[in-house]
N, C-alpha and C. Protein backbone atom coordinates (compact mmCIF):
# COMPACT_ATOMS: atom_id res chain seq x y z
N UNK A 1 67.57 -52.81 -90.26
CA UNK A 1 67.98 -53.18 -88.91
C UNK A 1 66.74 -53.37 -88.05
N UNK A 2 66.78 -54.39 -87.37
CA UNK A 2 65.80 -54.76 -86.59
C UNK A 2 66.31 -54.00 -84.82
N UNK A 3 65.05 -53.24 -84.44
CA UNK A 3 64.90 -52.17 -83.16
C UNK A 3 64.11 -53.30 -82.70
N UNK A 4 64.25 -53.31 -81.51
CA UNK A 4 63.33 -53.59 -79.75
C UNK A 4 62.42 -52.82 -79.55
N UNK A 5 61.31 -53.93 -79.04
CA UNK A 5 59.91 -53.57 -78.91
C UNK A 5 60.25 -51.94 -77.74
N UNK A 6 61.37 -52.14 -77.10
CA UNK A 6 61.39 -50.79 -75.87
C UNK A 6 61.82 -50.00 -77.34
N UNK A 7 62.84 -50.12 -77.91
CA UNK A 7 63.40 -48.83 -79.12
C UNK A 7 61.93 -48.29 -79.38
N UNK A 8 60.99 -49.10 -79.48
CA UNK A 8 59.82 -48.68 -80.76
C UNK A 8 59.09 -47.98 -79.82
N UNK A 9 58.75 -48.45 -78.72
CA UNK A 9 58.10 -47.83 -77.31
C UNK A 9 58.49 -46.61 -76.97
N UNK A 10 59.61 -46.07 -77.22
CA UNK A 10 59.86 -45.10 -77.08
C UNK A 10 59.95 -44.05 -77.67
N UNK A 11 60.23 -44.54 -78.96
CA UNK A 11 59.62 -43.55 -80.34
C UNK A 11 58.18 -43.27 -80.00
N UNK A 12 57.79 -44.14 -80.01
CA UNK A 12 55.77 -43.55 -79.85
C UNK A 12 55.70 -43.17 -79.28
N UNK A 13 56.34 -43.07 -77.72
CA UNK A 13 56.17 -41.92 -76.68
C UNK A 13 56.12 -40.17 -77.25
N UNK A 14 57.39 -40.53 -77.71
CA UNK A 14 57.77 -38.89 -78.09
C UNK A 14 56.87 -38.21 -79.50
N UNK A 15 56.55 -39.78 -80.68
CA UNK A 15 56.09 -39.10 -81.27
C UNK A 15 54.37 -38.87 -80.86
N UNK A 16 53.58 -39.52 -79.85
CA UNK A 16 52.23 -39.67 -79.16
C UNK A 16 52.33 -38.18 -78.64
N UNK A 17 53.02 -37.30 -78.14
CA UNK A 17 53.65 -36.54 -77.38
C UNK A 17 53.61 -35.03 -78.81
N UNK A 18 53.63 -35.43 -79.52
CA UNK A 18 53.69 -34.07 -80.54
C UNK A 18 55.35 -33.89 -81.32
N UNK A 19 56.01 -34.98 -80.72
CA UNK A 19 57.55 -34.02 -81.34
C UNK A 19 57.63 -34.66 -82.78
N UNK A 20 58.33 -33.62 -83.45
CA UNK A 20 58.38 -34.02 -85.06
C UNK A 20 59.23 -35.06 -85.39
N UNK A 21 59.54 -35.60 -86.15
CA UNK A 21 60.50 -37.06 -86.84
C UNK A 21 62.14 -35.85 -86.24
N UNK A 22 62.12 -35.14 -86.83
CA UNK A 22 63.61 -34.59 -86.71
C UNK A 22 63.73 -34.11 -84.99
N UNK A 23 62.75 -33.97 -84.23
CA UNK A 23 62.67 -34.02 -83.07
C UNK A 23 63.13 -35.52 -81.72
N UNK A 24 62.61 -36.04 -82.66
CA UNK A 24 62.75 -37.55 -82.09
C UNK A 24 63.96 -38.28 -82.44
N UNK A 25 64.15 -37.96 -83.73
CA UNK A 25 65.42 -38.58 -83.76
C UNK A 25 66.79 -38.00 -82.87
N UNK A 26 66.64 -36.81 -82.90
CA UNK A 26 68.02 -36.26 -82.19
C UNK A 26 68.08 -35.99 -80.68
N UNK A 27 66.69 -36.57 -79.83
CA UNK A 27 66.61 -36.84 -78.72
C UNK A 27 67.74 -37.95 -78.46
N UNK A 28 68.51 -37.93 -76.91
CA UNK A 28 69.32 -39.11 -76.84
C UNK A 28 68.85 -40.13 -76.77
N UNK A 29 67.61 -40.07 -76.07
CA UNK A 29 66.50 -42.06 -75.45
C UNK A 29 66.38 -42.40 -76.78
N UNK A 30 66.67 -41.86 -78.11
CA UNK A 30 66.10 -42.91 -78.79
C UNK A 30 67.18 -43.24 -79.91
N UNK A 31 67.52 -44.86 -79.93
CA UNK A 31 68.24 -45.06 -80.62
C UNK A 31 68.12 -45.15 -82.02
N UNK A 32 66.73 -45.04 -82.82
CA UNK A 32 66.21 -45.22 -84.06
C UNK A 32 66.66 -43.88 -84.87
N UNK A 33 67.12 -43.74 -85.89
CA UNK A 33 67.58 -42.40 -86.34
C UNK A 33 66.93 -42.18 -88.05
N UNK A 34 66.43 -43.62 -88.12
CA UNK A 34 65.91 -43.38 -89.30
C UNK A 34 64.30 -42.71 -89.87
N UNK A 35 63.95 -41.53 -90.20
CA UNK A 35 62.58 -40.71 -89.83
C UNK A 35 61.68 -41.74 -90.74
N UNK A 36 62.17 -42.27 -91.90
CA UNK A 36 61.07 -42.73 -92.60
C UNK A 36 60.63 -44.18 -92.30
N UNK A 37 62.15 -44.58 -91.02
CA UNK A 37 61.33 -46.11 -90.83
C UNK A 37 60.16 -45.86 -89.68
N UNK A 38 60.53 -44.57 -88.78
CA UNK A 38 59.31 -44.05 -87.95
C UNK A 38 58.17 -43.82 -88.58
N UNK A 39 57.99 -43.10 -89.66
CA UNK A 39 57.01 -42.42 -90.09
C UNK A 39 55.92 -43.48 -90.69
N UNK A 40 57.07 -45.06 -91.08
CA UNK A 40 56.37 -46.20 -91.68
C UNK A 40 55.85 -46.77 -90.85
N UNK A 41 56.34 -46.93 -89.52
CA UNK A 41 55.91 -47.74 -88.33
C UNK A 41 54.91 -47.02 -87.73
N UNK A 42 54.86 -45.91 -88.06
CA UNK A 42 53.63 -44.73 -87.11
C UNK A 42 52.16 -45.40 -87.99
N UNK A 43 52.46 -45.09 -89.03
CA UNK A 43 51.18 -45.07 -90.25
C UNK A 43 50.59 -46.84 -89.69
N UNK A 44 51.21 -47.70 -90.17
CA UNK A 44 51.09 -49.03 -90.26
C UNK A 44 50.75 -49.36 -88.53
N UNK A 45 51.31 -48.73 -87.29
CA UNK A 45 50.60 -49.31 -86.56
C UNK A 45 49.70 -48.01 -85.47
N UNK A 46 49.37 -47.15 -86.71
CA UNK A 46 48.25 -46.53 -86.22
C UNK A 46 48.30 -45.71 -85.01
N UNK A 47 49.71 -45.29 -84.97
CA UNK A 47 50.24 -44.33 -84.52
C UNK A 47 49.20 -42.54 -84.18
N UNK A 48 48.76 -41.75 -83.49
CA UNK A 48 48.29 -40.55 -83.43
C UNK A 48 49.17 -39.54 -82.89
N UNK A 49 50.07 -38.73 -84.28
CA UNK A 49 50.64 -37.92 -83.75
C UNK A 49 49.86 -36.63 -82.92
N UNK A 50 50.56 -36.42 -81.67
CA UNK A 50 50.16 -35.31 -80.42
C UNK A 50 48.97 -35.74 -79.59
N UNK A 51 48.44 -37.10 -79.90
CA UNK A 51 47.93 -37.39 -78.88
C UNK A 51 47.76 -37.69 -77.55
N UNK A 52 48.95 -37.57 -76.99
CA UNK A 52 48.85 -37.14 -75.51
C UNK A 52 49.72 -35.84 -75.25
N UNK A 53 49.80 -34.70 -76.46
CA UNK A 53 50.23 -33.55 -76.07
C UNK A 53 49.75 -32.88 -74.93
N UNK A 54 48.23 -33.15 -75.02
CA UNK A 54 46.93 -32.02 -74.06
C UNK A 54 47.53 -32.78 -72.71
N UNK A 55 47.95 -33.88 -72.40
CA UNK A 55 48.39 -34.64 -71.07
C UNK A 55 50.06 -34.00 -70.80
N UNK A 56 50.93 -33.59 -71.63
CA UNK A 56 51.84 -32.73 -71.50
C UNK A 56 51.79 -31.64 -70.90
N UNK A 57 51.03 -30.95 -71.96
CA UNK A 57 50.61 -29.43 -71.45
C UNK A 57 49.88 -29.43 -69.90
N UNK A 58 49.18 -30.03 -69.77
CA UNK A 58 48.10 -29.60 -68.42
C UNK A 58 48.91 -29.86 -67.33
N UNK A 59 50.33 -31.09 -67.42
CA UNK A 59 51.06 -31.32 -66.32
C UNK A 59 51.79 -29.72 -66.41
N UNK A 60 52.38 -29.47 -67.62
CA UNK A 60 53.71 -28.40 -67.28
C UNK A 60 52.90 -27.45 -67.29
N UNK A 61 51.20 -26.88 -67.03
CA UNK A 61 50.98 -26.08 -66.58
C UNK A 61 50.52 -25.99 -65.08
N UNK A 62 50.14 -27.32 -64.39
CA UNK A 62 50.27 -27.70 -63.52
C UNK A 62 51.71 -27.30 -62.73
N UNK A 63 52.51 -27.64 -63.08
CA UNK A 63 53.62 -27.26 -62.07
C UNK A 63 54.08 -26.25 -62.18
N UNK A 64 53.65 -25.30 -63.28
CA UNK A 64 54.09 -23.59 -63.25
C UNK A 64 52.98 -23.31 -62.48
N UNK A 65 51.95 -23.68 -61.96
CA UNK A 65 50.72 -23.19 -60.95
C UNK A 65 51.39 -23.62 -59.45
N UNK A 66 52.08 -24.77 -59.15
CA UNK A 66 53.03 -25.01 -58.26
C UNK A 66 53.67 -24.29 -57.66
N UNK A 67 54.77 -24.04 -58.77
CA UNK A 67 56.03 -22.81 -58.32
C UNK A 67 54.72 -21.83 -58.17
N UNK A 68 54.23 -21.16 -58.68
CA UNK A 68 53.47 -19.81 -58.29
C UNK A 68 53.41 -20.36 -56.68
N UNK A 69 52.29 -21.03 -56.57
CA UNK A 69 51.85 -21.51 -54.98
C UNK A 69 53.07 -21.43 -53.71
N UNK A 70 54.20 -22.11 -54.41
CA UNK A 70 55.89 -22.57 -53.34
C UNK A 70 56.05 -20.94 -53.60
N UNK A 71 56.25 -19.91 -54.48
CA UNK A 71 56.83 -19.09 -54.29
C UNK A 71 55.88 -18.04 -53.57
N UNK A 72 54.24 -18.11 -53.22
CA UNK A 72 53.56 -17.34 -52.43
C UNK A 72 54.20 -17.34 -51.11
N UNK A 73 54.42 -18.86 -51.17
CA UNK A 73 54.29 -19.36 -49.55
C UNK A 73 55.54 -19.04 -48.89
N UNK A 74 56.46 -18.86 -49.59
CA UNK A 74 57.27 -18.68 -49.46
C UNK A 74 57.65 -16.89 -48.69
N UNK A 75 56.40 -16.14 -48.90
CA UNK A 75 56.52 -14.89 -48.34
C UNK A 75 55.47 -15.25 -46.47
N UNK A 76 55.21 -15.99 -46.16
CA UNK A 76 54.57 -16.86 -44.93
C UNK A 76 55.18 -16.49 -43.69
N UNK A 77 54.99 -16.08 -42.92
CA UNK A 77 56.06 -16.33 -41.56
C UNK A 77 55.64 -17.70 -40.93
N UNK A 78 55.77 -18.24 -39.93
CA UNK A 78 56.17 -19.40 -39.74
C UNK A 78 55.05 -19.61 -39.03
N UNK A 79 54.29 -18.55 -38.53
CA UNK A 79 52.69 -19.37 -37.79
C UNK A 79 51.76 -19.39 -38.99
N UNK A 80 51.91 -18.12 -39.86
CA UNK A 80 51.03 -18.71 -41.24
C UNK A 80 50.95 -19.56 -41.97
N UNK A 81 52.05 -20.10 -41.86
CA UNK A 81 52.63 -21.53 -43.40
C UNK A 81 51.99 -22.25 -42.19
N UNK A 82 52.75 -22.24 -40.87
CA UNK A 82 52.03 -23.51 -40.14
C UNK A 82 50.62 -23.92 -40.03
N UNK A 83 49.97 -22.53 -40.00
CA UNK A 83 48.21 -22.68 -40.08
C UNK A 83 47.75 -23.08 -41.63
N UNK A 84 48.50 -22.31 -42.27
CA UNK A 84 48.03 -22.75 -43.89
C UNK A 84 47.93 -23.77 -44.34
N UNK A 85 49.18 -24.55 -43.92
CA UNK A 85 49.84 -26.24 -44.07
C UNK A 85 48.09 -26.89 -43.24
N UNK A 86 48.10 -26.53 -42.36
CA UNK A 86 46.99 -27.10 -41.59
C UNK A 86 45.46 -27.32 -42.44
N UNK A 87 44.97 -26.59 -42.69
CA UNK A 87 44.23 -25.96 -43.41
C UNK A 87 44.12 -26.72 -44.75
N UNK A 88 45.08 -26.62 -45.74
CA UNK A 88 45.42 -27.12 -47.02
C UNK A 88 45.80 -29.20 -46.44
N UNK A 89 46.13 -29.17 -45.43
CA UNK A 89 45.60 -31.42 -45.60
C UNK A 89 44.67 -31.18 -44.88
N UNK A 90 43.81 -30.66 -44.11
CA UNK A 90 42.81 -31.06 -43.35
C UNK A 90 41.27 -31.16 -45.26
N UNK A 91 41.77 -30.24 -46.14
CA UNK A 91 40.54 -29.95 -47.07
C UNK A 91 40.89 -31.05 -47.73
N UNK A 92 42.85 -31.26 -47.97
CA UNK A 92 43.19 -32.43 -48.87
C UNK A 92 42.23 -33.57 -48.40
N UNK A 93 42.73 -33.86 -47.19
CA UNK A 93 42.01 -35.34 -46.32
C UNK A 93 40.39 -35.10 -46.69
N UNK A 94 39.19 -34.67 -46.74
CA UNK A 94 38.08 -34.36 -46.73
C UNK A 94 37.66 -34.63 -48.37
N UNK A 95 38.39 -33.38 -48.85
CA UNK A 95 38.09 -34.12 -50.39
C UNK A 95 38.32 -35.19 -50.97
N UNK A 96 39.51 -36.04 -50.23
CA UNK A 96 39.97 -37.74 -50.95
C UNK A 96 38.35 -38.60 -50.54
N UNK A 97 38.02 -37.95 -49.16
CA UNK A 97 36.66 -38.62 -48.36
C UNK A 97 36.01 -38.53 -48.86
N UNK A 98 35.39 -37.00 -49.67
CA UNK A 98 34.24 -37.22 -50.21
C UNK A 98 33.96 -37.71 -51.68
N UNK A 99 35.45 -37.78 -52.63
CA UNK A 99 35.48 -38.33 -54.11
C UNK A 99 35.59 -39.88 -53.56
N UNK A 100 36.19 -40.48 -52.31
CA UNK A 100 36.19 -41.83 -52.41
C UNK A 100 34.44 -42.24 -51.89
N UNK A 101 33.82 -41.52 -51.24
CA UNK A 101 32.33 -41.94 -50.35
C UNK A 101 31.35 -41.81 -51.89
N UNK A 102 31.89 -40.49 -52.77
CA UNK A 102 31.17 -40.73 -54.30
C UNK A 102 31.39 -41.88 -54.98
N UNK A 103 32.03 -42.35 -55.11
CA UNK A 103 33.05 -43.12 -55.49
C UNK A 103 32.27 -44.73 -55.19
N UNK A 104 31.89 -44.97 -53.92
CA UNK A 104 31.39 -46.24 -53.02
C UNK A 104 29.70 -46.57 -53.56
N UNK A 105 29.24 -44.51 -53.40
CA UNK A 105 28.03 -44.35 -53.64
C UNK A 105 27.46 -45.13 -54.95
N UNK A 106 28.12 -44.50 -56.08
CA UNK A 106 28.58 -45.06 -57.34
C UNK A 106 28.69 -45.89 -58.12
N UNK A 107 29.47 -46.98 -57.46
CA UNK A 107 29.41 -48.27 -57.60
C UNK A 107 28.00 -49.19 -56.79
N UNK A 108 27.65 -48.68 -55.84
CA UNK A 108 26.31 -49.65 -55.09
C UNK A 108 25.29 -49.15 -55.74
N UNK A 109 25.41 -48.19 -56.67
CA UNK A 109 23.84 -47.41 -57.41
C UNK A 109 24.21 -48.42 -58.41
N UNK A 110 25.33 -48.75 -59.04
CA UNK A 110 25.38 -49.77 -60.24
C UNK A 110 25.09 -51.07 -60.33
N UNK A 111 25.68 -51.63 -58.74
CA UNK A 111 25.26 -52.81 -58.64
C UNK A 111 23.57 -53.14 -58.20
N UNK A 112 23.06 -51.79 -57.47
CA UNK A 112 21.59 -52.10 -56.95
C UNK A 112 21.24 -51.95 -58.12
N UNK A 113 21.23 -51.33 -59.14
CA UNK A 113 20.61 -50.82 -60.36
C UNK A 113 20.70 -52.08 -60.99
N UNK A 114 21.72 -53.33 -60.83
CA UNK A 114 21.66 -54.07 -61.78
C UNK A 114 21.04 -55.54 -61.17
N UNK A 115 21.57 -55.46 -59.71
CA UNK A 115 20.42 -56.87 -58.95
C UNK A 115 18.80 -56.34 -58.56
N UNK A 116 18.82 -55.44 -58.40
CA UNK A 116 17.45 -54.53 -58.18
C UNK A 116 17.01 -54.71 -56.91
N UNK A 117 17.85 -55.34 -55.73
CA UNK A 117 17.63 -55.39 -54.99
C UNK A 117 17.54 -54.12 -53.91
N UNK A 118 17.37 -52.85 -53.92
CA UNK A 118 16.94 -51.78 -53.13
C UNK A 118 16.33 -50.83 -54.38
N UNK A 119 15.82 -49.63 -54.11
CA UNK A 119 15.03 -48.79 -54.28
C UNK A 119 15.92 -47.48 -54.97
N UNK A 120 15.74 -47.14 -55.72
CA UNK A 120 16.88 -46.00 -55.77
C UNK A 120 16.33 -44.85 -54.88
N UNK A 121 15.38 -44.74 -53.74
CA UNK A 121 15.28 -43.63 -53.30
C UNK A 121 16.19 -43.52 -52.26
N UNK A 122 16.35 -45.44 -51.42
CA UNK A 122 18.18 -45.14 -51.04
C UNK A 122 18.79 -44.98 -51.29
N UNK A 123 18.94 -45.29 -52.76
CA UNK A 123 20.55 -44.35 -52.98
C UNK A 123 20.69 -42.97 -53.07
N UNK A 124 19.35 -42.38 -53.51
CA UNK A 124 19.54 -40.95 -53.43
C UNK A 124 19.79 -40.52 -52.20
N UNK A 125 19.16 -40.92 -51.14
CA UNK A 125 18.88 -40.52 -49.80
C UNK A 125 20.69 -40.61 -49.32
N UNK A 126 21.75 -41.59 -49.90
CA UNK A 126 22.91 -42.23 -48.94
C UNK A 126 23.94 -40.39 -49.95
N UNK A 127 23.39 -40.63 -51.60
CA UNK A 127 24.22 -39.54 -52.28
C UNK A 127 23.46 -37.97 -51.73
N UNK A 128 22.65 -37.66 -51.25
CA UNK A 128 22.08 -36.61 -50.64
C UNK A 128 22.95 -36.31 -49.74
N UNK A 129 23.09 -37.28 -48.65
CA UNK A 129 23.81 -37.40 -47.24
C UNK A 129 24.90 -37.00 -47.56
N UNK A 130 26.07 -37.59 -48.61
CA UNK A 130 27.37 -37.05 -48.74
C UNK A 130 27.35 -35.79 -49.29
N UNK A 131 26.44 -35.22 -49.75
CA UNK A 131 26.19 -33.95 -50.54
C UNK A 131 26.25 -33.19 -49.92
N UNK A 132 25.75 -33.19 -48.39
CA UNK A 132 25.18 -32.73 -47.45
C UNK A 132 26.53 -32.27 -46.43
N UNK A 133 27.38 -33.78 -46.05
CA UNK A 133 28.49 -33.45 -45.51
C UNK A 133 29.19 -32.46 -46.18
N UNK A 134 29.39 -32.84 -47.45
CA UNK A 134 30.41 -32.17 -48.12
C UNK A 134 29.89 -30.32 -48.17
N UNK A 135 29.05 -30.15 -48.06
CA UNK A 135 28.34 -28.72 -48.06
C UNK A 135 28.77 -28.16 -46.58
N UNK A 136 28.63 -29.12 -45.49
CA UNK A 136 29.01 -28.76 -44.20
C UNK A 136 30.03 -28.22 -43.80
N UNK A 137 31.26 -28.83 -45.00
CA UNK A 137 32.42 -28.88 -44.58
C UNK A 137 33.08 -27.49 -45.55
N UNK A 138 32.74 -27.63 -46.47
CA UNK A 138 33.52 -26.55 -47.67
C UNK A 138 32.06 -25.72 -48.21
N UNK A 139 31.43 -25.96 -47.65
CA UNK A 139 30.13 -24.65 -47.94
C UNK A 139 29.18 -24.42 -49.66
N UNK A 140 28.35 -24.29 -49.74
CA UNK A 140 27.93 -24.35 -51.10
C UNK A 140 28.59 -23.84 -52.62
N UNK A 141 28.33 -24.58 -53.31
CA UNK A 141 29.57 -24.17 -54.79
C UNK A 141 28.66 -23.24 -54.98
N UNK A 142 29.21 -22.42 -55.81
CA UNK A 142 28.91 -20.75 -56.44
C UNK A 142 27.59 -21.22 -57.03
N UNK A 143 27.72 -22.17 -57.67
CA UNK A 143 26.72 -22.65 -58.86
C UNK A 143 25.16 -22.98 -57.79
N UNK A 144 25.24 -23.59 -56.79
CA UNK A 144 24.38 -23.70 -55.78
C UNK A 144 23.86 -22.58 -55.36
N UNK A 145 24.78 -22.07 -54.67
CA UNK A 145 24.28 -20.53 -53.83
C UNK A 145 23.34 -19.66 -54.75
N UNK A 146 24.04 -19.88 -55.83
CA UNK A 146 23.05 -18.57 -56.85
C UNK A 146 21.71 -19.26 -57.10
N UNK A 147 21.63 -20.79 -57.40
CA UNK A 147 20.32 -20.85 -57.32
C UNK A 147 19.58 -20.70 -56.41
N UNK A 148 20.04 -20.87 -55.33
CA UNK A 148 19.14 -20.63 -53.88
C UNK A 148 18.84 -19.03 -53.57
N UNK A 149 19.61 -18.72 -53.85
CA UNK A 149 19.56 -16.97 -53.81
C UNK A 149 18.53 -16.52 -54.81
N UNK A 150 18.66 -17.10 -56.55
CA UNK A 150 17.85 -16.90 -57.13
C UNK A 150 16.21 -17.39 -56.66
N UNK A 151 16.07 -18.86 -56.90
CA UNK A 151 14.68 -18.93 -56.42
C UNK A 151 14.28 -18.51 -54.80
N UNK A 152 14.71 -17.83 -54.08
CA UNK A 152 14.50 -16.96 -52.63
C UNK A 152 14.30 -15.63 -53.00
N UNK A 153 14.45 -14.74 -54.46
CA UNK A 153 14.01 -14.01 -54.11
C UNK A 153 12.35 -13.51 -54.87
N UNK A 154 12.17 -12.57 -53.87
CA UNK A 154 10.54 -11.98 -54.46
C UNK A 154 10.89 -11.62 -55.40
N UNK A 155 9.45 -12.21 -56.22
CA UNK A 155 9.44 -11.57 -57.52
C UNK A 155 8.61 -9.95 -57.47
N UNK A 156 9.41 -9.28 -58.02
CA UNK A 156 8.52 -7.54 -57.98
C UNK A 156 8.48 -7.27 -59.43
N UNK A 157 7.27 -6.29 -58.99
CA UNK A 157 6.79 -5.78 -60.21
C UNK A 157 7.37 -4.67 -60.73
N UNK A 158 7.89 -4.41 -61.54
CA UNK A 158 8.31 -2.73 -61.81
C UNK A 158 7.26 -1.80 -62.70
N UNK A 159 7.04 -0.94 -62.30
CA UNK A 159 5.68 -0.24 -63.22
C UNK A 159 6.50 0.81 -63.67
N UNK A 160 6.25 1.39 -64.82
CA UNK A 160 7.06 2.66 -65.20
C UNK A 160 5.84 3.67 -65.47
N UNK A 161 6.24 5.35 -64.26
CA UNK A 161 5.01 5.78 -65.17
C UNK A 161 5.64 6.74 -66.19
N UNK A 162 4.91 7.42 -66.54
CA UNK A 162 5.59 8.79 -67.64
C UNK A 162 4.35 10.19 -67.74
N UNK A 163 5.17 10.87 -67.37
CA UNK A 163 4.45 11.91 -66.80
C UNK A 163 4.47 13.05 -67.93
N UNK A 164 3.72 13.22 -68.38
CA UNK A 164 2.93 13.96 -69.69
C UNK A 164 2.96 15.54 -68.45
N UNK A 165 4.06 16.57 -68.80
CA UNK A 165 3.95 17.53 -68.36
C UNK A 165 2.37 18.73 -68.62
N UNK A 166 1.90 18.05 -69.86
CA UNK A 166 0.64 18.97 -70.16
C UNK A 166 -0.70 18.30 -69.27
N UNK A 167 -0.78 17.35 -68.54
CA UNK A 167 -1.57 17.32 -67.86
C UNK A 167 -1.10 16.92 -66.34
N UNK A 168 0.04 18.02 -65.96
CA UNK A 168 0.63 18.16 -64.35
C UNK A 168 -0.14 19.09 -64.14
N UNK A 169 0.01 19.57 -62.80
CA UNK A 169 -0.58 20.76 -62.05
C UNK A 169 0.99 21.79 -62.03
N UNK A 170 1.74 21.19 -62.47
CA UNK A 170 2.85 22.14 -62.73
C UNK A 170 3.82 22.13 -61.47
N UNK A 171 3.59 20.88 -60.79
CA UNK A 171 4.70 20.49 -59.76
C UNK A 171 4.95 18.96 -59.73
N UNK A 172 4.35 18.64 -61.43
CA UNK A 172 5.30 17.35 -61.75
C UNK A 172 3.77 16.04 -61.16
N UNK A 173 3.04 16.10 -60.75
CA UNK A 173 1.71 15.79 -59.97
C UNK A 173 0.88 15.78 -60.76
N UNK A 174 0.39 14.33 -61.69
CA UNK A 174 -0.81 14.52 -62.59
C UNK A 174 -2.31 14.90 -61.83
N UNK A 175 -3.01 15.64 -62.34
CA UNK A 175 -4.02 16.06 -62.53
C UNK A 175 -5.35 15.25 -63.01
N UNK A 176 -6.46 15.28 -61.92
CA UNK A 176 -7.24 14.44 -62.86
C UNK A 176 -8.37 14.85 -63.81
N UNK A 177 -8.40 13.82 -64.91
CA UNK A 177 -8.94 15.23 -65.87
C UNK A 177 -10.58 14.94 -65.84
């Protein structure tokens, strides 16, 4: 029996997806019931079973991180959710700004890079600048701070002494010999 390019489309969904031949077949979307004409059509057109499982999983763990979030907020009184709400699009709005201003940066480093018409020390200077906002606004990543913290501090010396009780004065106070 000859299936539709959608019949076949939809088999590869489920089987791209991780579900087994006996999985797929007894789903209702799919009208194909036969496993070995799947299993022939998988092989022959190069089919990868569970290859977009990891795109499954990360959504349905994504929205169990959701409900967690709806059910925090949900303990809120009504000036907190209102300030929170505030808070949570003002960072939304800022971060779309600064992945789209990366984003602009990005593309004009590709195209100057490829007419050669500016310097790349402008482009560093324009990706500095957004680096810069973006630090203004949401404050240095962990990964930052520690280096700055690290190379800021003095380097000290630690000396260890060890105090040979047979040549103290007998209140712990070497003696000179």
């Amino acid at each position: 029996m000859a299936y539709s390019d959608t019949e076949w489309e939809i088999v590869r969904a489920f089987y791209e997806r991780g579900l087994s031949l006996a999985e797929i077949v007894a789903r209702p979307e799919v009208n194909i019931k036969d496993r070995s004409s799947i299993s022939k059509r998988a092989k022959q057109a190069g089919w990868i079973k569970g290859e977009k499982s990891t795109l499954v999983q990360a959504e349905v763990e994504s929205k169990q991180k959701l409900a967690e979030i709806v059910e925090k907020k949900s303990t809120l009184n009504s000036t907190e959710l209102e300030i929170h709400n505030i808070i949570v699009s003002e960072m939304a709005h800022d971060n779309a700004f600064f992945r789209k201003a990366s984003l602009i940066i990005a593309q004009k480093a590709v195209k100057k890079v490829q007419s050669e018409d500016c310097s790349m020390m402008e482009l560093k200077a324009a990706q500095e600048l957004v680096g810069k906002g973006k630090e203004n606004i949401y404050g240095k990543s962990p990964d930052t701070a520690i280096q700055i913290n690290n190379g800021n501090q003095p380097i000290t010396e630690i000396r260890r002494t060890i105090i040979d009780p047979r040549h103290t004065n007998g209140e712990g106070i070497s003696s000179a010999d």
